[in-house]
Structures are given as C-alpha cells and as structure tokens.
PDB file of N, CA and C in Angstrom:
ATOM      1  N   UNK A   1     -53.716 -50.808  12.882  1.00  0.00           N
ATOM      2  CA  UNK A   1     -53.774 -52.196  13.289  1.00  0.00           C
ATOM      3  C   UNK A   1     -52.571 -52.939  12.711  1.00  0.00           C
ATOM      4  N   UNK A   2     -51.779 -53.400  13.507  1.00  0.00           N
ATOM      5  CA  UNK A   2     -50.830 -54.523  12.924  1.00  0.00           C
ATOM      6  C   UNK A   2     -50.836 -55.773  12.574  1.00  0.00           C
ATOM      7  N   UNK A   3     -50.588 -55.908  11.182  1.00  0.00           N
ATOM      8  CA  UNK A   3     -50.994 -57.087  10.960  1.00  0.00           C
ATOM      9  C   UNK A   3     -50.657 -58.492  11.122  1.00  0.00           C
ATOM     10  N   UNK A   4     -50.863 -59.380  11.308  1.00  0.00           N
ATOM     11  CA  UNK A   4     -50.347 -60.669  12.020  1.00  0.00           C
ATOM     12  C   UNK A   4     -49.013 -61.308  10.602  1.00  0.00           C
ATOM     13  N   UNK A   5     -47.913 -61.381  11.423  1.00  0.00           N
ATOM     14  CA  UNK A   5     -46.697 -61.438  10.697  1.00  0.00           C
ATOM     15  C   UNK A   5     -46.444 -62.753  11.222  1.00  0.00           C
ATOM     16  N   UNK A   6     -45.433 -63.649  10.423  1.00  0.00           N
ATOM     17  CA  UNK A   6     -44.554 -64.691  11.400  1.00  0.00           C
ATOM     18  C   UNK A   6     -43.235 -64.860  11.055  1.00  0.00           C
ATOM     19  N   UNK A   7     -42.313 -65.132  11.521  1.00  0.00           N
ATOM     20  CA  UNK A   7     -40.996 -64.770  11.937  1.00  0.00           C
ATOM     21  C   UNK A   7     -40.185 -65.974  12.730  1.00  0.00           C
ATOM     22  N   UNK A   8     -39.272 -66.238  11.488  1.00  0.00           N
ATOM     23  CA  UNK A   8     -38.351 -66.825  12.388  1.00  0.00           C
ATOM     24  C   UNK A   8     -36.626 -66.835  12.182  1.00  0.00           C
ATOM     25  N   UNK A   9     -36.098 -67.020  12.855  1.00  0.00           N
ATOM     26  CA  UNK A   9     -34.614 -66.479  12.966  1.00  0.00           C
ATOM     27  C   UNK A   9     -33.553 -67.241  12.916  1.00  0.00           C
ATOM     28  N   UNK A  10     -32.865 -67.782  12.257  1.00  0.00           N
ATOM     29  CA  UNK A  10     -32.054 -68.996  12.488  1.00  0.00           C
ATOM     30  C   UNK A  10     -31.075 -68.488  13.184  1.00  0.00           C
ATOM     31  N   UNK A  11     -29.956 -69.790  13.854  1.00  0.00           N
ATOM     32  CA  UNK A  11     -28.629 -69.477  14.280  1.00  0.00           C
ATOM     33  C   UNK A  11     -27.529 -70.353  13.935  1.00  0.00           C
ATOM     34  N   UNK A  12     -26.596 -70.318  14.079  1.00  0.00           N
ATOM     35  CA  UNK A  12     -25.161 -71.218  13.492  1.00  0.00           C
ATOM     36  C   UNK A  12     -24.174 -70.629  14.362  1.00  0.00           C
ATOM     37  N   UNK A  13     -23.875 -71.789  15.331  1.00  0.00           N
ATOM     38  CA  UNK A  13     -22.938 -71.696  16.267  1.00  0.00           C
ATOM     39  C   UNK A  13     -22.899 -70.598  17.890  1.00  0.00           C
ATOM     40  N   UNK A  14     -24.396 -70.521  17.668  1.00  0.00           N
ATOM     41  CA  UNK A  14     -24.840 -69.306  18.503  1.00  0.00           C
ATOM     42  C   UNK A  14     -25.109 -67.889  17.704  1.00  0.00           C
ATOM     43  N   UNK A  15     -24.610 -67.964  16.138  1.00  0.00           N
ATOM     44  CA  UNK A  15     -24.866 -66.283  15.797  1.00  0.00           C
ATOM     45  C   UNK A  15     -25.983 -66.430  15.077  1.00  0.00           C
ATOM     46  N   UNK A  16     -26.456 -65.335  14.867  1.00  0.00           N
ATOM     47  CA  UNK A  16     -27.440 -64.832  13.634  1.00  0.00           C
ATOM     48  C   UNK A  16     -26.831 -65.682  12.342  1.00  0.00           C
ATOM     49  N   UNK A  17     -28.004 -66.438  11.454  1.00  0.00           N
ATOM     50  CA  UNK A  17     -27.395 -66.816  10.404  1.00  0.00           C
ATOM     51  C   UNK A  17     -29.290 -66.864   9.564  1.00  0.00           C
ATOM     52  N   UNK A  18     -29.476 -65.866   9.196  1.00  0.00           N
ATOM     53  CA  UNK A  18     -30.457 -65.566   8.314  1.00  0.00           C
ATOM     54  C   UNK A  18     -31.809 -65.778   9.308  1.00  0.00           C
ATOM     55  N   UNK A  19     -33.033 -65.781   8.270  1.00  0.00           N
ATOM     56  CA  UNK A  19     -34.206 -66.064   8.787  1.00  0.00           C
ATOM     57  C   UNK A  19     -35.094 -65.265   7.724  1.00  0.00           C
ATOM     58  N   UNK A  20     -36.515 -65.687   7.977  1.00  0.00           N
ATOM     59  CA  UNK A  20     -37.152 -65.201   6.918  1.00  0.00           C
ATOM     60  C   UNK A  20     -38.678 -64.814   8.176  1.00  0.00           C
ATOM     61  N   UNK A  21     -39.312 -64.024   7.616  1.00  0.00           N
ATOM     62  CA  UNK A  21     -40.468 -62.738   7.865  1.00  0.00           C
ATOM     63  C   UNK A  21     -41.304 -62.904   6.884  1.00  0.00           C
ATOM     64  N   UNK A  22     -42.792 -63.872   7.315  1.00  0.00           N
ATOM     65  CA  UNK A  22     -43.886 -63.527   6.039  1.00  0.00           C
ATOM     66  C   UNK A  22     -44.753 -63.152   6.597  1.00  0.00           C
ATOM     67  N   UNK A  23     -45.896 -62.606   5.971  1.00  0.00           N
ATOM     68  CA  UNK A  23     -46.953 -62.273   6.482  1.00  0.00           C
ATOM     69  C   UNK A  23     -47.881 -61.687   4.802  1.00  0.00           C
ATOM     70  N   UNK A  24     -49.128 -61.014   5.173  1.00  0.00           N
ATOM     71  CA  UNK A  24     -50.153 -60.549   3.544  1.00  0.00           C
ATOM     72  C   UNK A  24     -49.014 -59.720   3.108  1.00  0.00           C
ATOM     73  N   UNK A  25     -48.666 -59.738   1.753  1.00  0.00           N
ATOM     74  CA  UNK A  25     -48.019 -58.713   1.257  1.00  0.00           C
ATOM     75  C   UNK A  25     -46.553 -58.276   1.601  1.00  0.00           C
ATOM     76  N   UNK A  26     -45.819 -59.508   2.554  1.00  0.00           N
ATOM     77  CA  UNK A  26     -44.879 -59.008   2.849  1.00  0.00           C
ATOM     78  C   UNK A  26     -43.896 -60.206   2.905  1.00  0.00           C
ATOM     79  N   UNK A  27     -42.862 -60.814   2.697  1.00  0.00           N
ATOM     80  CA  UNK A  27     -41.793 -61.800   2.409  1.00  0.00           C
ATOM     81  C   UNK A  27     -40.636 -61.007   2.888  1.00  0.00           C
ATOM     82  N   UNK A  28     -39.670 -61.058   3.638  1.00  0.00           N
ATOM     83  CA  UNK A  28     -38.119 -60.913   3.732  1.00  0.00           C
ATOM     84  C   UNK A  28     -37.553 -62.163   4.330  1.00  0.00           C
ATOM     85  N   UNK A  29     -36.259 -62.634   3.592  1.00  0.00           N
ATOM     86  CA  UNK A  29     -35.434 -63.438   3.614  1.00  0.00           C
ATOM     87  C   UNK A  29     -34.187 -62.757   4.178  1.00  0.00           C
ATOM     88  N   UNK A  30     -33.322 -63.045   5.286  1.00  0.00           N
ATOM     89  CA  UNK A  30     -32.963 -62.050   5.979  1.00  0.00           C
ATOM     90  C   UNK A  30     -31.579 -62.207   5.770  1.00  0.00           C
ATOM     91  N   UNK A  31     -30.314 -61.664   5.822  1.00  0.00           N
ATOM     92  CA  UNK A  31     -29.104 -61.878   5.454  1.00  0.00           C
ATOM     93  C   UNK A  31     -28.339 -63.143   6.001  1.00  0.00           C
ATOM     94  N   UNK A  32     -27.807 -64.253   5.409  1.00  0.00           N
ATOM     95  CA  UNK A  32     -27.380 -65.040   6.163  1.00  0.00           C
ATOM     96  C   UNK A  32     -26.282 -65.214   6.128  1.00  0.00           C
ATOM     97  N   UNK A  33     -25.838 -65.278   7.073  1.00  0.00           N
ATOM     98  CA  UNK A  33     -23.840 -64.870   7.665  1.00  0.00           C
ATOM     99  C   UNK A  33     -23.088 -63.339   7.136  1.00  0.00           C
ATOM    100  N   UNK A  34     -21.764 -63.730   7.901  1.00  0.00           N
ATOM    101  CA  UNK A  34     -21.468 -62.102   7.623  1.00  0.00           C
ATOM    102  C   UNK A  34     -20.943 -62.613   6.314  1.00  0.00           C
ATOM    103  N   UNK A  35     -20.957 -61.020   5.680  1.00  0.00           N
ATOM    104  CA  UNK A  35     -20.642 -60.667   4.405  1.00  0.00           C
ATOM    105  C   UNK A  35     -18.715 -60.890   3.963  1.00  0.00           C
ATOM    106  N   UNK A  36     -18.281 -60.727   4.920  1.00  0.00           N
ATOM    107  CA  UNK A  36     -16.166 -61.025   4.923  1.00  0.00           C
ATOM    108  C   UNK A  36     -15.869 -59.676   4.873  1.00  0.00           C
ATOM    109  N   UNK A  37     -14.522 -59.542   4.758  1.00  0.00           N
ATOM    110  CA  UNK A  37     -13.860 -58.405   4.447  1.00  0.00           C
ATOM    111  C   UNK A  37     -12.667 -58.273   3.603  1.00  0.00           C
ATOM    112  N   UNK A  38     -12.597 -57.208   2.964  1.00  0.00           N
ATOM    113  CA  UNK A  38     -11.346 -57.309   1.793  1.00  0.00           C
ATOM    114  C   UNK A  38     -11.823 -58.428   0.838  1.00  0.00           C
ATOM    115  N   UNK A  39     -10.907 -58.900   0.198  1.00  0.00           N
ATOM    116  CA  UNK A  39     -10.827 -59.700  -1.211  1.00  0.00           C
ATOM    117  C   UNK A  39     -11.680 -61.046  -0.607  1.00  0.00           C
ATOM    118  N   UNK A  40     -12.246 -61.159   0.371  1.00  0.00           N
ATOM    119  CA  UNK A  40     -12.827 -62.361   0.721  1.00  0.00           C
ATOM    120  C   UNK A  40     -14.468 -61.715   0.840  1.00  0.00           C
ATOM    121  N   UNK A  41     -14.940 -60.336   0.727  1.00  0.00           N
ATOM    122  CA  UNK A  41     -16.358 -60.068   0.971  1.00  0.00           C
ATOM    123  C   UNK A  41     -16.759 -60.414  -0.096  1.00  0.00           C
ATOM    124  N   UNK A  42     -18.286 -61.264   0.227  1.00  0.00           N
ATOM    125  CA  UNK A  42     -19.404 -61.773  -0.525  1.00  0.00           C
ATOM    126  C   UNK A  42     -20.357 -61.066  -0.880  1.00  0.00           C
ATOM    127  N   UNK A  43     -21.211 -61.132  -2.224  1.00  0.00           N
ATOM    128  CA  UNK A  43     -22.230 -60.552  -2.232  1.00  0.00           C
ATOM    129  C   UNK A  43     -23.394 -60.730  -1.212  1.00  0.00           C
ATOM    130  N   UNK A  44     -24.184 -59.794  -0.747  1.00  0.00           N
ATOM    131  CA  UNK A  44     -25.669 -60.323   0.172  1.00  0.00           C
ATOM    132  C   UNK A  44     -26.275 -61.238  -0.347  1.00  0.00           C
ATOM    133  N   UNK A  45     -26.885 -62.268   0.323  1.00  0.00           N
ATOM    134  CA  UNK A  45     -27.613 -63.093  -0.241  1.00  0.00           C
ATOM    135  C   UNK A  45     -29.572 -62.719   0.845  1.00  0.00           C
ATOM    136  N   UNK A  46     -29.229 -61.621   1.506  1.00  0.00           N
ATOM    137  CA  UNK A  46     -30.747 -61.696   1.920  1.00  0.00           C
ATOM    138  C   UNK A  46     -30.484 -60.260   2.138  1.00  0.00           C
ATOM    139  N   UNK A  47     -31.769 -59.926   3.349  1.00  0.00           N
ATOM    140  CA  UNK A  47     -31.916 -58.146   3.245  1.00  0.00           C
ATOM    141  C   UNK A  47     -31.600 -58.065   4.787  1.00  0.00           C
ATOM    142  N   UNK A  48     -31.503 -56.404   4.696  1.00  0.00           N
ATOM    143  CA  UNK A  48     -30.685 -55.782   6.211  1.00  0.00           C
ATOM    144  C   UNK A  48     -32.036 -55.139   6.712  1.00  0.00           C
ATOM    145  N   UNK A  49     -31.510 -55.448   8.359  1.00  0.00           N
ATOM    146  CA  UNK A  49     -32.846 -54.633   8.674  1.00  0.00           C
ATOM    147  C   UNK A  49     -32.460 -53.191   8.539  1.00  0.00           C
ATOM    148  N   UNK A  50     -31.357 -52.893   8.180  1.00  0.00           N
ATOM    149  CA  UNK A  50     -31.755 -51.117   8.046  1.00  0.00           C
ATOM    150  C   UNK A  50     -32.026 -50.897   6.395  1.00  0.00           C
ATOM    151  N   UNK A  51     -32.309 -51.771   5.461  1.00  0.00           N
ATOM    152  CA  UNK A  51     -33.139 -51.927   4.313  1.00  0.00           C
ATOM    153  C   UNK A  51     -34.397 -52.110   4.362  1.00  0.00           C
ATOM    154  N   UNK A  52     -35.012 -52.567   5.358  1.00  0.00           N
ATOM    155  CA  UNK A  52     -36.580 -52.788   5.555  1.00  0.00           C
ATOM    156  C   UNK A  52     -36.580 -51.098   6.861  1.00  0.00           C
ATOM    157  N   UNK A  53     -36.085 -50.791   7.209  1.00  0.00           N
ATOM    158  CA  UNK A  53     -36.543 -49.361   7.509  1.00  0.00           C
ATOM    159  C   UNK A  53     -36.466 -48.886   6.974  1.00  0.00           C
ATOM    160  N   UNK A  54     -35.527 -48.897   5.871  1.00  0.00           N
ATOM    161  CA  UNK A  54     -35.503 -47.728   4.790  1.00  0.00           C
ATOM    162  C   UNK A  54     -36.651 -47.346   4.051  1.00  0.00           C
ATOM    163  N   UNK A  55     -37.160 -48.930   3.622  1.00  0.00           N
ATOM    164  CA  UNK A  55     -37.848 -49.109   2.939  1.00  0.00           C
ATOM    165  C   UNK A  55     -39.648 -48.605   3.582  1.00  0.00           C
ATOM    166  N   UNK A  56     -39.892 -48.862   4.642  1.00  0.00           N
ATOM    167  CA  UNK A  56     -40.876 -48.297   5.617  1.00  0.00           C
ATOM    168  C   UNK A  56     -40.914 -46.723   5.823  1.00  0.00           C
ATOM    169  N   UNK A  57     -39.639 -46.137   5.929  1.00  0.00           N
ATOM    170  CA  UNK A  57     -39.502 -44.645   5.822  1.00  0.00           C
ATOM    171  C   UNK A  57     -39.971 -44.070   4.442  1.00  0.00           C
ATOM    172  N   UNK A  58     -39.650 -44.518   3.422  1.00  0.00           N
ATOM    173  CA  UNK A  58     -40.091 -43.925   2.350  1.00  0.00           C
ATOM    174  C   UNK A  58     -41.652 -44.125   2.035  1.00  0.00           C
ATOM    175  N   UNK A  59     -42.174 -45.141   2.630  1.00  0.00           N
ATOM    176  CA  UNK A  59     -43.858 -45.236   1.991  1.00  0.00           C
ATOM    177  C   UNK A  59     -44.324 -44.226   3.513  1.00  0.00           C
ATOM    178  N   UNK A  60     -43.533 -43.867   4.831  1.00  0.00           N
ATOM    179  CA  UNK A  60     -44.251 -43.240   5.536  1.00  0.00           C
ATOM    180  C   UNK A  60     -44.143 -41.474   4.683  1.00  0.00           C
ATOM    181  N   UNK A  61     -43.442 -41.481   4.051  1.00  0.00           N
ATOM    182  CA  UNK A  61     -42.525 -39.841   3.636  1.00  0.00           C
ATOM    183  C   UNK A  61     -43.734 -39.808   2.396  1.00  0.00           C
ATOM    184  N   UNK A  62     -43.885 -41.035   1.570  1.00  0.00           N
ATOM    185  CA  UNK A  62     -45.014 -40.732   0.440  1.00  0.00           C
ATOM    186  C   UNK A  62     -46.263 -40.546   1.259  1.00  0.00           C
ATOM    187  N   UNK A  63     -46.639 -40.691   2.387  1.00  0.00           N
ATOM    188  CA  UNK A  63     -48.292 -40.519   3.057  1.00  0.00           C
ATOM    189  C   UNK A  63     -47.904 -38.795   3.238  1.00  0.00           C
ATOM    190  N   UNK A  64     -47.061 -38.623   3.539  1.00  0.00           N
ATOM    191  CA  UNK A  64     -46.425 -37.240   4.343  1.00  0.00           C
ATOM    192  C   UNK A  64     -47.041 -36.660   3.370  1.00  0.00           C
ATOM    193  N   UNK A  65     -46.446 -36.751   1.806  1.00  0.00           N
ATOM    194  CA  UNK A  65     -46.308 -35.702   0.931  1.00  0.00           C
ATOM    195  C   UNK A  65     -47.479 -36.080   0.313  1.00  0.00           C
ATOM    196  N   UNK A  66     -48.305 -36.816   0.919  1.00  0.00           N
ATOM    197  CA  UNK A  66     -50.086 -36.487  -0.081  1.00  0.00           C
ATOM    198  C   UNK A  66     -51.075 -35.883   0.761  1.00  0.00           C
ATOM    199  N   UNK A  67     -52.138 -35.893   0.569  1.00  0.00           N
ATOM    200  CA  UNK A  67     -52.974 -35.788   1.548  1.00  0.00           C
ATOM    201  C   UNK A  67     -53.558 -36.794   3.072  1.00  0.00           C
ATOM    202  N   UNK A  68     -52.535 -36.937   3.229  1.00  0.00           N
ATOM    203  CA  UNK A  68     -52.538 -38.053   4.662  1.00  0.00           C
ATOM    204  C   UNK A  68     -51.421 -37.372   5.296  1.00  0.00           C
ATOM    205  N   UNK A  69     -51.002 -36.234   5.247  1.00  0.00           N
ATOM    206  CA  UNK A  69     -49.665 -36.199   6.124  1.00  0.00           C
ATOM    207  C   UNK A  69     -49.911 -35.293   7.612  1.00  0.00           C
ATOM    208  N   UNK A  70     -49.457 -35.994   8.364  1.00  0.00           N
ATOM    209  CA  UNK A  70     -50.278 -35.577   9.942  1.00  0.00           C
ATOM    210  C   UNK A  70     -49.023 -35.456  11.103  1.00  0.00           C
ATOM    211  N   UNK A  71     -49.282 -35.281  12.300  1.00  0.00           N
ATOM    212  CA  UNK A  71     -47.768 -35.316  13.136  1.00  0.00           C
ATOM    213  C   UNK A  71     -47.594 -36.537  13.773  1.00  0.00           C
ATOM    214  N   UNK A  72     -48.212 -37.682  13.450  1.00  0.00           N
ATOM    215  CA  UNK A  72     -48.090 -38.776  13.709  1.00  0.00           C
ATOM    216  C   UNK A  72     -46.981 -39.373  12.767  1.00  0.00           C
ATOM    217  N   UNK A  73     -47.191 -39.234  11.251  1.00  0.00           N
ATOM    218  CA  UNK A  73     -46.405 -39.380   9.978  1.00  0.00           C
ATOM    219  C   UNK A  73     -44.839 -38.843  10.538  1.00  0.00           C
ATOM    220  N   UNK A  74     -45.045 -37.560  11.029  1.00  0.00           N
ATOM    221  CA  UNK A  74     -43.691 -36.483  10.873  1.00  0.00           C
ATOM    222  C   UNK A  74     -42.900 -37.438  12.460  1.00  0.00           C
ATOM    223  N   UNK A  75     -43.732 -37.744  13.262  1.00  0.00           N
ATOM    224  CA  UNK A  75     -42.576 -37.978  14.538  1.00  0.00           C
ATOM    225  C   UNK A  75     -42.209 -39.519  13.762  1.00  0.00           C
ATOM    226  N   UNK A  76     -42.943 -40.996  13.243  1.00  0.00           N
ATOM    227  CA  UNK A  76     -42.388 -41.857  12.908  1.00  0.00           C
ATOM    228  C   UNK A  76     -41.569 -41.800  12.048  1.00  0.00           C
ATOM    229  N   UNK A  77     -41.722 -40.626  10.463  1.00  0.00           N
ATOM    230  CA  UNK A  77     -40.513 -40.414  10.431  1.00  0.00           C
ATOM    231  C   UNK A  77     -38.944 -40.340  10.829  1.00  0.00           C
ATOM    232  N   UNK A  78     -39.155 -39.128  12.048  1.00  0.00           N
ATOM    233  CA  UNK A  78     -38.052 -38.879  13.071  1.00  0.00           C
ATOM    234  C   UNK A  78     -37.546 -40.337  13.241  1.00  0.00           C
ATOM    235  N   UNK A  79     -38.220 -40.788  13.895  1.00  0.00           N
ATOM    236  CA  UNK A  79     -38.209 -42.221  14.580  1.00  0.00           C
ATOM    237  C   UNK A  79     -37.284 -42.942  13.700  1.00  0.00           C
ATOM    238  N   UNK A  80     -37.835 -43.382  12.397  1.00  0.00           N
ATOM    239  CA  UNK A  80     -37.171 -44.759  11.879  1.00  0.00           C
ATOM    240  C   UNK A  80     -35.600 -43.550  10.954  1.00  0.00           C
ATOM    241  N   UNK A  81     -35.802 -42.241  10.894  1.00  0.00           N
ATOM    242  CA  UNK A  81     -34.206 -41.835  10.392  1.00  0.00           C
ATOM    243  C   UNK A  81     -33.395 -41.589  11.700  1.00  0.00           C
ATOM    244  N   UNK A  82     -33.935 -41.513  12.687  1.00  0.00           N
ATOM    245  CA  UNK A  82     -33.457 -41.817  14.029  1.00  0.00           C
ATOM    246  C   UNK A  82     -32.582 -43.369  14.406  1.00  0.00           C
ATOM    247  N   UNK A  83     -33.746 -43.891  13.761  1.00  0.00           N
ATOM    248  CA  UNK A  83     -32.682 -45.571  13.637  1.00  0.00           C
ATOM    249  C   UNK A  83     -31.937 -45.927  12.904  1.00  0.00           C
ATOM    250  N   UNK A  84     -32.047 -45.624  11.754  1.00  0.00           N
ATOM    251  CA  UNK A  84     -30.960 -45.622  10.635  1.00  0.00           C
ATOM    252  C   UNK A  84     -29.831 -45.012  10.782  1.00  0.00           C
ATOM    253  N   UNK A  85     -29.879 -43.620  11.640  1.00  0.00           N
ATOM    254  CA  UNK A  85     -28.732 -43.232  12.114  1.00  0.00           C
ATOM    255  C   UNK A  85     -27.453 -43.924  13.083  1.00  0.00           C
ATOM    256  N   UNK A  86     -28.740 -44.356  14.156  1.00  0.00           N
ATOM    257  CA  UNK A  86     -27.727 -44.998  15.223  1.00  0.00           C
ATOM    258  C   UNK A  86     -27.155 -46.524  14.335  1.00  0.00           C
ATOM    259  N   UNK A  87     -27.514 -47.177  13.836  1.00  0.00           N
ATOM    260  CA  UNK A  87     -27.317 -48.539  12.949  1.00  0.00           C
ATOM    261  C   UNK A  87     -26.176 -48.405  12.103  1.00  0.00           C
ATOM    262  N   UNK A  88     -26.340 -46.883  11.293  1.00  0.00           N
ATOM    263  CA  UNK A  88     -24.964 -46.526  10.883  1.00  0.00           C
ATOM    264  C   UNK A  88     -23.813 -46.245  11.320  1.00  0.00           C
ATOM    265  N   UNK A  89     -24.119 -45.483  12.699  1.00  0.00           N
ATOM    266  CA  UNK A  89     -22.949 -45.498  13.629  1.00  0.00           C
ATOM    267  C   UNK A  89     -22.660 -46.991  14.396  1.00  0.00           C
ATOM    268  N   UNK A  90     -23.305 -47.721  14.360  1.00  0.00           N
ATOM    269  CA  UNK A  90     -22.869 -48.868  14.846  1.00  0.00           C
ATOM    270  C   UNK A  90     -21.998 -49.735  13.914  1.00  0.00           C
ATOM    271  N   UNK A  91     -22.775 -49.657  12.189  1.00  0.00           N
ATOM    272  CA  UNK A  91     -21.476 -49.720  11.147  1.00  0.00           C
ATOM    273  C   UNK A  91     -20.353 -49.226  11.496  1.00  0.00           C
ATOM    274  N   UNK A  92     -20.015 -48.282  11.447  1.00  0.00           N
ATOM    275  CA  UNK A  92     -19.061 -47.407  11.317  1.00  0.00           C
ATOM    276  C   UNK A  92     -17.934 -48.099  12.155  1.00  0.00           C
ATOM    277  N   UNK A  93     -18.413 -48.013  13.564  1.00  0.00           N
ATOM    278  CA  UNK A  93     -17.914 -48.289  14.834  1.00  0.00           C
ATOM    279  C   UNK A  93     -17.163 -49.615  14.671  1.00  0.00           C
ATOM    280  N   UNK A  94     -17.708 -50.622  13.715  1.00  0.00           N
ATOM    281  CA  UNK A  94     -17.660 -52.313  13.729  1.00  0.00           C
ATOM    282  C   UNK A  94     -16.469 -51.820  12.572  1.00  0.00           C
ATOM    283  N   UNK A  95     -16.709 -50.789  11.513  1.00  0.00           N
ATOM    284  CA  UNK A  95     -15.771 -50.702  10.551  1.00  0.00           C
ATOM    285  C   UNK A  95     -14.065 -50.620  11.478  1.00  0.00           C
ATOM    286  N   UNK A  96     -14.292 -49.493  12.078  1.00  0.00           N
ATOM    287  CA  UNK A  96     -13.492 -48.897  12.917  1.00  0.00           C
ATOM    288  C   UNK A  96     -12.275 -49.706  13.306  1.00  0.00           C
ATOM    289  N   UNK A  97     -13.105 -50.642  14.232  1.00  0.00           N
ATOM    290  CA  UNK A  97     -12.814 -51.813  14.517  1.00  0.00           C
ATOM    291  C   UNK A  97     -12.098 -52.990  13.948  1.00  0.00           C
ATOM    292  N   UNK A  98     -12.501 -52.955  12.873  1.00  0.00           N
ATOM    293  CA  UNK A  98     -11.815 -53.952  12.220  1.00  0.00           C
ATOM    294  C   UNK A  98     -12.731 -55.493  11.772  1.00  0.00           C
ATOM    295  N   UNK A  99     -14.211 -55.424  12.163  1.00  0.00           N
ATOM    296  CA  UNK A  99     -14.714 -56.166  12.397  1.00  0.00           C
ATOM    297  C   UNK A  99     -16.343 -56.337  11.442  1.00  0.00           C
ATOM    298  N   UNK A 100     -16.037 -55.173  11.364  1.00  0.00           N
ATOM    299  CA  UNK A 100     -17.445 -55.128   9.756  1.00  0.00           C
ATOM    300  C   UNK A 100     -17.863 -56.254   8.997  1.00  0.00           C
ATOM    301  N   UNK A 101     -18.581 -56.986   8.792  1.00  0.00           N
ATOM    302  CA  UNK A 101     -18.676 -57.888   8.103  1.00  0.00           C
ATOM    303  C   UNK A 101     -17.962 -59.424   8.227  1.00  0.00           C
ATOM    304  N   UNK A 102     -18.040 -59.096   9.591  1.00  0.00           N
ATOM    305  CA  UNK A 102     -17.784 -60.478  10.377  1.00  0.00           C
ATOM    306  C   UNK A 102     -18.446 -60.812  11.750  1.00  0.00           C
ATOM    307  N   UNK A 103     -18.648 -61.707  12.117  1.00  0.00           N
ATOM    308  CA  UNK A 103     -19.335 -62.580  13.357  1.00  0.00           C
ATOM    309  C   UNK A 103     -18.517 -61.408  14.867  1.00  0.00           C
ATOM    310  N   UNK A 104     -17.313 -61.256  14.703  1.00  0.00           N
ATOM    311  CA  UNK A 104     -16.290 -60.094  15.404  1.00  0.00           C
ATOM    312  C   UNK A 104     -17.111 -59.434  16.393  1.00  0.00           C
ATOM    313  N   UNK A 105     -17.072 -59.283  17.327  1.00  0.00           N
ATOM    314  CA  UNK A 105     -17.084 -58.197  18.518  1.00  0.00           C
ATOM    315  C   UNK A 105     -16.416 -57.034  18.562  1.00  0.00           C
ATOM    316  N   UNK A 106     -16.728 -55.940  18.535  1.00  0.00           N
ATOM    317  CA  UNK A 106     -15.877 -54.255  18.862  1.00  0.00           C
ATOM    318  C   UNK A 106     -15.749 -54.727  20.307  1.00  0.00           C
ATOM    319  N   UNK A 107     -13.819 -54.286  20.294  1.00  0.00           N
ATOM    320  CA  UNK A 107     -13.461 -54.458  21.888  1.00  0.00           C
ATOM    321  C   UNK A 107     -13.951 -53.537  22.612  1.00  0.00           C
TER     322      UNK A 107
END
C-alpha cells in the first residue's frame, strides 16, 4: 500500500529550483538550483533524486538479505539499479557536454 505523500516542486524562471516531499516518516528537501562548474561549484543544499533511490535500493537489498527476500524484492531491485544507471549516463552525457551542473541543455 502506498502511503499518502505530498509534494511540491518549485520553479525559477521556468526551471526546477528545489521543492520539498513530506509524508509519515519521510521529509526530502530537494536540490535547489544547479550546483556551477569549476571554481564557481557550490555545495548541495538539498537531495538528488538518484539519492532517494539509492537510498530505497538499499532498504529493498536489506528485505532481500533477511527473511523477506522474494522475486518481487529481486526484479525492484533490477528496477531502481536500472535507474540509477540510466541517470548516470545522463550525468555523464550533461558532463560531456559541458553542461553538468547548470540549467544548460546537451545539444
């Protein structure tokens, strides 16, 4: 059962510029603006969504490795290191680019 969450997303100038996610037991404050690049990158001031999968993959990997571990466990696994993958290649790609840690478009 999923539990009733609420969510909202800010914007600045049309982009993503943070937002926060509460619900029982759960708070994220979400990254707001890009981070820069070179001698101008900032520390994070909120969290990434491929930090809240991360973070979801590992409590699914602790059910795995107790007595709860089933093939339901093993394919969502797949699933969320499945997403973390493509998210990283989409890093990568933005690195590539020139555009990592900025508002920037990959041409």
């Amino acid at each position: 059962m999923l539990a009733k969450f609420d969510a909202e997303n800010f914007l600045k100038d049309g982009k993503p510029n943070g937002g926060v996610v509460t619900g029982k037991g759960l708070e994220i404050s979400w990254q707001k603006g890009p981070l820069g690049r070179g001698t101008e990158r900032k520390e994070p001031n909120g969290a990434f969504v491929e930090t809240v999968i991360a973070a979801a993959l590992q409590r699914i990997e602790f059910y795995q490795a107790s007595g709860f571990a089933c093939s339901e466990n093993a394919s969502a696994i797949q699933n969320l290191k499945s997403a973390l993958a493509v998210l990283d290649f989409r890093t990568q790609q933005r690195e590539g680019a020139g555009v990592e840690g900025t508002h920037g478009r990959r041409p």
